[in-house]
Protein backbone atom coordinates (compact mmCIF):
# COMPACT_ATOMS: atom_id res chain seq x y z
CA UNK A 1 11.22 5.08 9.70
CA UNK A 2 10.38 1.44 9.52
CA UNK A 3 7.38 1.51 6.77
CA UNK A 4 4.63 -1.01 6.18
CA UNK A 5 2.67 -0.69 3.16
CA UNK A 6 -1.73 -1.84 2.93
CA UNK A 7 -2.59 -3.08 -0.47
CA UNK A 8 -6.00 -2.85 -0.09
CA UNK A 9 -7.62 -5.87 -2.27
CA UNK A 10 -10.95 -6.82 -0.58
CA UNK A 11 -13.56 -4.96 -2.37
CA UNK A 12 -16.48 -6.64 -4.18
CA UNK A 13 -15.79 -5.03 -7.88
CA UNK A 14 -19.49 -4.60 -7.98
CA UNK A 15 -18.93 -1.77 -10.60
CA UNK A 16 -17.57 -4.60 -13.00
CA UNK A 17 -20.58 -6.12 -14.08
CA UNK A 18 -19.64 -9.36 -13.32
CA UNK A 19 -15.70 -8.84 -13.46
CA UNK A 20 -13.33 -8.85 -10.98
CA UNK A 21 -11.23 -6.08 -11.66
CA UNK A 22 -8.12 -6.72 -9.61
CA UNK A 23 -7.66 -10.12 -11.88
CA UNK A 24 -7.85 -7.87 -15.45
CA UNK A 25 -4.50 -8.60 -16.91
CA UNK A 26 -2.17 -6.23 -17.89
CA UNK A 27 1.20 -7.05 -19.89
CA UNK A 28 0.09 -10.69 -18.76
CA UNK A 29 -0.52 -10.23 -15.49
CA UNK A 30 -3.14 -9.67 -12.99
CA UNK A 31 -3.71 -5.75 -12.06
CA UNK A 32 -3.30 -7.28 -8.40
CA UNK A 33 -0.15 -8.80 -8.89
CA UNK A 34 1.08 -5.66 -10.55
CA UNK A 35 0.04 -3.57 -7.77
CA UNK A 36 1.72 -6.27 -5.26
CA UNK A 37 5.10 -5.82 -7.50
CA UNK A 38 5.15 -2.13 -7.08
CA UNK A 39 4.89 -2.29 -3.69
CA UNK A 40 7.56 -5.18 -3.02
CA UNK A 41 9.97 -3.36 -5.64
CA UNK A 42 9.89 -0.02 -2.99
CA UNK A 43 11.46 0.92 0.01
CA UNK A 44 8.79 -0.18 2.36
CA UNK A 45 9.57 -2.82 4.67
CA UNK A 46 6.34 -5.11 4.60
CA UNK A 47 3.48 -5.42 2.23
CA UNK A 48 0.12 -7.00 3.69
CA UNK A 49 -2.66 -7.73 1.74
CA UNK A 50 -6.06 -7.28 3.02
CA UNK A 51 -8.37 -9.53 1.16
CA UNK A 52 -12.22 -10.36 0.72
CA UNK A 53 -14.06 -10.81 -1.44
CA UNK A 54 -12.86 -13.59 -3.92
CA UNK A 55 -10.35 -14.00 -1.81
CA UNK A 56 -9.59 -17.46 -2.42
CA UNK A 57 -8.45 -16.61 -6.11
CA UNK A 58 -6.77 -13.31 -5.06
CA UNK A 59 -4.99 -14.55 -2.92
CA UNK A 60 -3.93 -17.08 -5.33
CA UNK A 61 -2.57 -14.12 -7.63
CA UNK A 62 -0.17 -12.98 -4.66
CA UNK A 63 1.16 -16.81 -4.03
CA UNK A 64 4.65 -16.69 -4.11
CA UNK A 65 5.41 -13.10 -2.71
CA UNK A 66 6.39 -11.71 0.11
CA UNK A 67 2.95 -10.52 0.98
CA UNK A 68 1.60 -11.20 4.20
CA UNK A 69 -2.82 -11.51 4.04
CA UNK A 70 -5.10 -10.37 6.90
CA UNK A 71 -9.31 -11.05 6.14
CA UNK A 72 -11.36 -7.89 6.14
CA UNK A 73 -14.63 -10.43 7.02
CA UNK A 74 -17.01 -7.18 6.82
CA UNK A 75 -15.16 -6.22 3.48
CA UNK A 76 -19.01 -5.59 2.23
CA UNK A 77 -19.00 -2.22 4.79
CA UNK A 78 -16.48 -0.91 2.53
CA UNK A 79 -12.92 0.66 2.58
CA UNK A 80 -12.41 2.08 5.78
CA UNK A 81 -13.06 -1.61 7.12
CA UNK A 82 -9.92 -2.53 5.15
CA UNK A 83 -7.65 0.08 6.45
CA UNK A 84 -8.76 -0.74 10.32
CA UNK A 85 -7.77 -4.65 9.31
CA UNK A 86 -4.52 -3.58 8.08
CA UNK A 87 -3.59 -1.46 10.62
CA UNK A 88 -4.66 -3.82 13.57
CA UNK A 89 -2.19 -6.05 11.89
CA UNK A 90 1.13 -4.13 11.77
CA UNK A 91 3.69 -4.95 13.19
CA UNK A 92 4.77 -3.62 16.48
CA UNK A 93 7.64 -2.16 15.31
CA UNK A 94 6.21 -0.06 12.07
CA UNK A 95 6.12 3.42 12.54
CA UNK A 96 4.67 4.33 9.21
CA UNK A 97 1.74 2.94 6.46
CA UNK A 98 1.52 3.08 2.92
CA UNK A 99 -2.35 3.04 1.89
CA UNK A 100 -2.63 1.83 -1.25
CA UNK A 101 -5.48 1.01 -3.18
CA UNK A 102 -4.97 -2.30 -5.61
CA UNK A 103 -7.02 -1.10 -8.45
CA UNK A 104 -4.70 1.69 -9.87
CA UNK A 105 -2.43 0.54 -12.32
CA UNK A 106 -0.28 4.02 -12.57
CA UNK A 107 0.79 4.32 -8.85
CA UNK A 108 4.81 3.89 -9.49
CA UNK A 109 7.88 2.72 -7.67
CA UNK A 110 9.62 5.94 -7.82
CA UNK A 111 5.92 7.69 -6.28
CA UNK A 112 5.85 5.23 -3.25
CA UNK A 113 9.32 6.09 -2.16
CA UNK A 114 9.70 9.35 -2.37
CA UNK A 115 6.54 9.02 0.08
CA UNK A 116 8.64 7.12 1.90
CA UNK A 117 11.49 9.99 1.86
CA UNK A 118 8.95 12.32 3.30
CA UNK A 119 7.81 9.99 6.16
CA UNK A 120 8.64 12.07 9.66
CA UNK A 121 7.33 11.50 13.38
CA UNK A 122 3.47 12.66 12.79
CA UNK A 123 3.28 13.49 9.76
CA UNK A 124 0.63 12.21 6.90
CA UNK A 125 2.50 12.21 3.31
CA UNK A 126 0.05 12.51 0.08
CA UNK A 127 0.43 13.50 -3.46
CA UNK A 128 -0.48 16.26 -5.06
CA UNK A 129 -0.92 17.16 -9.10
CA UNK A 130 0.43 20.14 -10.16
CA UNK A 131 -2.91 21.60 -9.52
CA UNK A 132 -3.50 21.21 -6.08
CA UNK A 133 -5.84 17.69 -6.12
CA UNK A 134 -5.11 15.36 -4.00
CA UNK A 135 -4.62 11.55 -4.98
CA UNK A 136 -3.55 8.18 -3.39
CA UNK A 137 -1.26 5.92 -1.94
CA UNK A 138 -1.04 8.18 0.87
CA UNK A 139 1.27 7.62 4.40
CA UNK A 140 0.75 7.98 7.66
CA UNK A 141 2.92 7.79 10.69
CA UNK A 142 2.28 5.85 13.88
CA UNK A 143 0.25 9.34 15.52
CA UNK A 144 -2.74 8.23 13.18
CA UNK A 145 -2.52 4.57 13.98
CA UNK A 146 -5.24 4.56 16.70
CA UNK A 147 -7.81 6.81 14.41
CA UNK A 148 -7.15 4.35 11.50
CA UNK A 149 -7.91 0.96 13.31
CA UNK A 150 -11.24 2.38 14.05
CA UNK A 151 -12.07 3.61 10.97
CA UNK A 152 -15.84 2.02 9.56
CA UNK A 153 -17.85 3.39 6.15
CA UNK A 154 -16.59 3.59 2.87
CA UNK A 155 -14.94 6.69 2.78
CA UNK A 156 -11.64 5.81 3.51
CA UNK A 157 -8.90 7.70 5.79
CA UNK A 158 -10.75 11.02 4.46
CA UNK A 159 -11.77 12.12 7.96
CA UNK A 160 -8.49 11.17 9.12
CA UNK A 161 -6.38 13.54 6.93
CA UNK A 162 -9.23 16.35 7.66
CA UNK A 163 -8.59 15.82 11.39
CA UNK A 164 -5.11 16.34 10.91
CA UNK A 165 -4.09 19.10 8.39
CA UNK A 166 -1.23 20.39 10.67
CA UNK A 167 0.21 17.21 10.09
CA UNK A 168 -0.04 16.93 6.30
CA UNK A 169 2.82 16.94 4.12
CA UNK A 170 2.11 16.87 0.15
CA UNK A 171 4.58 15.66 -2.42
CA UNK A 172 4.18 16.42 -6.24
CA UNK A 173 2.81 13.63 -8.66
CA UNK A 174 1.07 13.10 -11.95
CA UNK A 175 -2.75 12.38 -13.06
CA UNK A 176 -2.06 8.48 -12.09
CA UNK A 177 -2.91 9.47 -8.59
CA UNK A 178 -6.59 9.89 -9.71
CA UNK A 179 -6.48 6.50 -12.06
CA UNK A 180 -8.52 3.65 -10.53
CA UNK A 181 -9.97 1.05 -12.82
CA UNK A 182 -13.40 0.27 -11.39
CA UNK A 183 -16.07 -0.43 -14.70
CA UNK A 184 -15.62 -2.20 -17.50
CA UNK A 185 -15.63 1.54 -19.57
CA UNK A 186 -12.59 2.33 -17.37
CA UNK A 187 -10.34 -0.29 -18.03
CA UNK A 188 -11.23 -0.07 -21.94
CA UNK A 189 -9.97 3.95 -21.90
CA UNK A 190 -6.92 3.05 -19.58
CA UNK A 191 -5.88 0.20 -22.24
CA UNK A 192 -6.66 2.51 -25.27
CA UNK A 193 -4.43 4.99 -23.68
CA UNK A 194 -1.59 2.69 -22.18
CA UNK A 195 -1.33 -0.34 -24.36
CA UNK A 196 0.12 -1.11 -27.74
């Protein structure tokens, strides 16, 4: 199945304290452009930013790649905003979406495509630790399209994935499904933890 991927970088980082998170380096690099690697180094056949807020210098941390942008302009509504921008954007030809949030510095080449592997006619691919709790990126095939470009609030794809349990498919993964770097404490644990 021909599979986009949504990196999903328009958020306001209001939870930073005056920070943006997505431009916190990591091994010398901005968290954003570390999320944009992971995704170009998969199996999916088009990345697309959606960008927002401080967009002008995000987008700057993607120049060079193979990243298409779209504009969420109502990025301030929150997440589910993002996802309808993205998804009003694919290609005609896609028959499957990565959703994948920019902030989470654990999400791994390996985890996108064996998503990927999973993706059937329908179905809605998510991981899974090995007890039970569900994380992100998450798929979903064309069937959820519609639902997803009309998605508004800040709660994501949630009500999508409830609507559609038949559908759902869950792969096993590790605790850096749950790993988002949002405050200032967060990243200062995640480093503690990751860096030497």
């Amino acid at each position: 199945m021909k599979t986009a991927l949504l990196l999903l970088a328009a958020g306001g980082s209001t939870r930073m304290r005056g920070a943006d998170k997505l431009l916190q380096e990591i091994e010398g690099i901005s968290l954003l452009t570390r999320s944009a690697h992971t995704a170009l180094a998969s199996n999916v056949d088009e990345t697309i930013a959606v960008l927002g807020a401080n967009r002008s210098v995000r987008e700057a941390a993607l120049a060079g790649l193979s990243i298409r942008f779209v504009v969420n302009e109502g990025w301030r509504a929150g997440m589910a905003g993002s996802i309808a921008t993205g998804v009003m954007a694919l290609s005609t030809d896609i028959e499957a979406v990565i959703v994948m949030l920019a902030d989470m510095p654990d999400i791994d080449v390996d985890l996108l495509n064996r998503l990927i592997a999973k993706a059937a006619s329908g179905a809605i691919v998510r991981p899974v630790t090995g007890d039970g709790k569900p994380g992100n990126p998450v798929l979903f095939s064309r069937a959820q399209f519609c639902a997803l470009a009309t998605l508004t609030g800040d709660e994501g794809a949630r009500d999508v994935i409830a609507a559609n349990r038949d559908a759902l498919v869950t792969i096993p993964a590790g605790e850096g499904i749950h790993t988002d770097l949002d405050t200032p404490e967060a990243w200062t644990a995640w480093r503690t933890a990751n860096e030497n």
